[in-house]
Protein backbone atom coordinates (compact mmCIF):
# COMPACT_ATOMS: atom_id res chain seq x y z
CA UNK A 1 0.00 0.00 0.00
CA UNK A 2 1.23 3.82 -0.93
CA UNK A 3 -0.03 6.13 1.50
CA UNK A 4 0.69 10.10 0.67
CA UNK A 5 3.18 11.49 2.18
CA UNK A 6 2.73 14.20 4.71
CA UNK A 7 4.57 17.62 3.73
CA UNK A 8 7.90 18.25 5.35
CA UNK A 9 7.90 21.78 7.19
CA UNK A 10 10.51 24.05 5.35
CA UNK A 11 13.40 24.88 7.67
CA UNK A 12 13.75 28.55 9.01
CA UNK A 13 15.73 30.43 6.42
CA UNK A 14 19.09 31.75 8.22
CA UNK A 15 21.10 34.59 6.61
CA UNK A 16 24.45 35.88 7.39
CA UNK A 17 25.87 39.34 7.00
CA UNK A 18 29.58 40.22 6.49
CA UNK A 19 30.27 43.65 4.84
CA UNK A 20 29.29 43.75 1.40
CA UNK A 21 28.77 39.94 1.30
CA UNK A 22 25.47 37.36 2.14
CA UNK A 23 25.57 33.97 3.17
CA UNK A 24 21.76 32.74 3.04
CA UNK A 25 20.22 29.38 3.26
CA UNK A 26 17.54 30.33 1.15
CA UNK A 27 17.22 27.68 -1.93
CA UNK A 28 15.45 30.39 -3.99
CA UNK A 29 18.31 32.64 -3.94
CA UNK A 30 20.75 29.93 -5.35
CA UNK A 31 22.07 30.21 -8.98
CA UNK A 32 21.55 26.45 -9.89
CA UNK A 33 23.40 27.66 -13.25
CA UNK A 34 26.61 28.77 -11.66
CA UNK A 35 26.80 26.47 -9.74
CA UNK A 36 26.15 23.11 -11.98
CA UNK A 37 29.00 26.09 -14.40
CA UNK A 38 31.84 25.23 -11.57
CA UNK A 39 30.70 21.85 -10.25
CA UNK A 40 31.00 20.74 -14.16
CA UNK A 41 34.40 22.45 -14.45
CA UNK A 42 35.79 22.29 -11.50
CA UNK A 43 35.66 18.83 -9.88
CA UNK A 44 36.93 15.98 -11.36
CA UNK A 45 34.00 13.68 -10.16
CA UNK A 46 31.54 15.89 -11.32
CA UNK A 47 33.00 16.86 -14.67
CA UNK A 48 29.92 15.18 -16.34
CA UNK A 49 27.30 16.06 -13.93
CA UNK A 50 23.67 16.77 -15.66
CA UNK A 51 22.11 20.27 -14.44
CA UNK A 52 19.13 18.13 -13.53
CA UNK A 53 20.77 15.89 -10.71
CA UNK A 54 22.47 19.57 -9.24
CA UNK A 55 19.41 20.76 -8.59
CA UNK A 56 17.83 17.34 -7.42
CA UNK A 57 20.96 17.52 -5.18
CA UNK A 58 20.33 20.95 -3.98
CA UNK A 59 16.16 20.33 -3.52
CA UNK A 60 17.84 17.35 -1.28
CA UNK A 61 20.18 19.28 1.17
CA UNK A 62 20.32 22.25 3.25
CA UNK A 63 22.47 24.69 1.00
CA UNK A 64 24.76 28.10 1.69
CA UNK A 65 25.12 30.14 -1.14
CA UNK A 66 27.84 33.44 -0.43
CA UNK A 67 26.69 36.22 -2.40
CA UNK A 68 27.53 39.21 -3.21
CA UNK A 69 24.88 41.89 -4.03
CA UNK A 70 23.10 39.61 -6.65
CA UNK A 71 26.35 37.87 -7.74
CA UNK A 72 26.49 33.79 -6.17
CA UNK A 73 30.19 33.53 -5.51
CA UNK A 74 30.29 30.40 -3.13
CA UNK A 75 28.03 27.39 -2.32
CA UNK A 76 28.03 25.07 0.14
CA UNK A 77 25.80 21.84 0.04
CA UNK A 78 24.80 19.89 3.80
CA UNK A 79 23.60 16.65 3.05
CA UNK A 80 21.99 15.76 6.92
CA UNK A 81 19.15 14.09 9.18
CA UNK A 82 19.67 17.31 11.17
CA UNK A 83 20.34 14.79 14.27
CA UNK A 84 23.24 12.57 14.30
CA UNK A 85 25.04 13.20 11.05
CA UNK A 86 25.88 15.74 8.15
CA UNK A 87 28.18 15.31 5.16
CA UNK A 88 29.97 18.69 3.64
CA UNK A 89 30.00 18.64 -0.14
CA UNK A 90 30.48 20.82 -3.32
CA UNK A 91 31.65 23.72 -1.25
CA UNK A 92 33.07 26.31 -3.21
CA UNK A 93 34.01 30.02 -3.57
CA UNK A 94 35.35 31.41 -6.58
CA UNK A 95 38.97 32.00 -7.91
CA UNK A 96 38.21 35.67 -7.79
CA UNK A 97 36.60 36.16 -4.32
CA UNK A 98 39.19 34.00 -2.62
CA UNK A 99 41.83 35.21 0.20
CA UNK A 100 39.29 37.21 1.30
CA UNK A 101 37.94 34.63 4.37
CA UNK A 102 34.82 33.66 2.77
CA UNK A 103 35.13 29.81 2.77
CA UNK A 104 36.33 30.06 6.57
CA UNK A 105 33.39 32.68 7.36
CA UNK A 106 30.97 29.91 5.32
CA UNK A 107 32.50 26.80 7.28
CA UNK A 108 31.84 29.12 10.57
CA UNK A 109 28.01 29.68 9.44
CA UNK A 110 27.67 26.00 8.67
CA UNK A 111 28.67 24.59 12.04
CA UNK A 112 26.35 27.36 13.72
CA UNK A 113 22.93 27.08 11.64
CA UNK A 114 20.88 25.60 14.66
CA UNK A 115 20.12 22.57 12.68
CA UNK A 116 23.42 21.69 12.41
CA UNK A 117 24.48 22.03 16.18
CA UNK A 118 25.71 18.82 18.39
CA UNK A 119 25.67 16.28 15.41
CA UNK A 120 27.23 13.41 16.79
CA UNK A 121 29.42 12.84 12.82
CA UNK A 122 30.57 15.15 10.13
CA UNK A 123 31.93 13.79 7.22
CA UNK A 124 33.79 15.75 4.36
CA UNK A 125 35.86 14.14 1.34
CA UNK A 126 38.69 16.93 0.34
CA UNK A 127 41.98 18.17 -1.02
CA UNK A 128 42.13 20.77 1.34
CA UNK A 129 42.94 19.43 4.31
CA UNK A 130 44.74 22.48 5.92
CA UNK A 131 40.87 24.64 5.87
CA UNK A 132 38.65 21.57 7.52
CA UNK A 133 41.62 21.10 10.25
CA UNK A 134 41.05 24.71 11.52
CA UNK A 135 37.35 23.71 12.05
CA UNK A 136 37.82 20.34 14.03
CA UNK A 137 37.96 17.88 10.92
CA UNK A 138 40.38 15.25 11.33
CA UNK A 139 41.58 12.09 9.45
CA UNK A 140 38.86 9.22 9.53
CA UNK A 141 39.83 7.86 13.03
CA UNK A 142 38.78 4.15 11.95
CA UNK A 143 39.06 3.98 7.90
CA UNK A 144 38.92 0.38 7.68
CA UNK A 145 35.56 0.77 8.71
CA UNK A 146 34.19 2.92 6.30
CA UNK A 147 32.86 1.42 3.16
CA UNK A 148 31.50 3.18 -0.47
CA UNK A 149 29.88 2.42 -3.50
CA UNK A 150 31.79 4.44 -6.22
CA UNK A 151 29.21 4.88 -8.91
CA UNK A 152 32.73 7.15 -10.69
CA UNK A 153 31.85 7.68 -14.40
CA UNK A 154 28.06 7.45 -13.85
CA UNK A 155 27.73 11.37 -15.58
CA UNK A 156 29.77 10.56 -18.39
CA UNK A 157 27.61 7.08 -19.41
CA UNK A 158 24.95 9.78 -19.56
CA UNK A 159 22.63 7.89 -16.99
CA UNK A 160 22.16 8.58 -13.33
CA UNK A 161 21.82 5.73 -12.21
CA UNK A 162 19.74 4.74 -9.07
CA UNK A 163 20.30 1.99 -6.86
């Protein structure tokens, strides 16, 4: 039997201020465009990534764009239960704006939106080590437990697969 589903209350939008610069929460604000633009350029396991599955990503996580005036020049994307656990993802400020303490200012507003507060796990997969150390990130304390199914090339078959 499929029963219909009850609607999900939206979460509060939260928006941060920081001279001429806005970090918001607010998924109508985000420039699905620019970002699929550097997720598709940038990354190399996203290289292939469909427009589509961005936004399905986005309508699936609580996002942080960084903006300035009307301009989206960073994104974040919180994949969470908003209890126990939250995985950091496609985070991102641009060439231009960087060295200017945005993407430590956006890690800052991350681990203080209310819904992210006391998580027992935070997971992040990145090159950048140095940044995520500064916020309490450390090396995966047990690896050999932690187990994946790499779906890598998936975008470039030119099917998202489900499993």
């Amino acid at each position: 039997m499929v029963r219909q589903a009850t609607a999900t209350p939206q979460p509060e939008i939260h928006e941060y201020h920081k001279e001429q610069f806005l970090i918001s929460t607010d998924p109508a604000r985000l420039d699905v465009n620019s970002i699929h633009a550097f997720l598709s350029q940038s990354y190399w396991e996203t290289k292939a990534i469909p427009k589509e599955i961005v936004a399905r990503s986005i309508r699936g996580s609580l996002c942080f764009g960084v903006y300035e005036g009307q301009r989206q020049v960073g994104f974040a994307r919180v994949i969470t239960d908003r209890a126990t656990f939250a995985y950091l993802c496609d985070d991102y400020i641009l060439e231009s704006y960087r060295g200017k303490g945005l993407g430590k200012w956006l890690m800052g507003c991350i681990l203080s939106h209310p819904d992210l507060r006391g998580l027992r796990r935070w997971i992040v997969v990145t090159r950048d080590v140095r940044l995520y150390e500064k916020f309490g990130f450390t090396a995966l304390k047990e690896p050999e437990t932690y187990m994946e199914i790499a779906n890598l090339g998936v975008y470039e078959k030119g099917v998202a697969a489900r499993r």
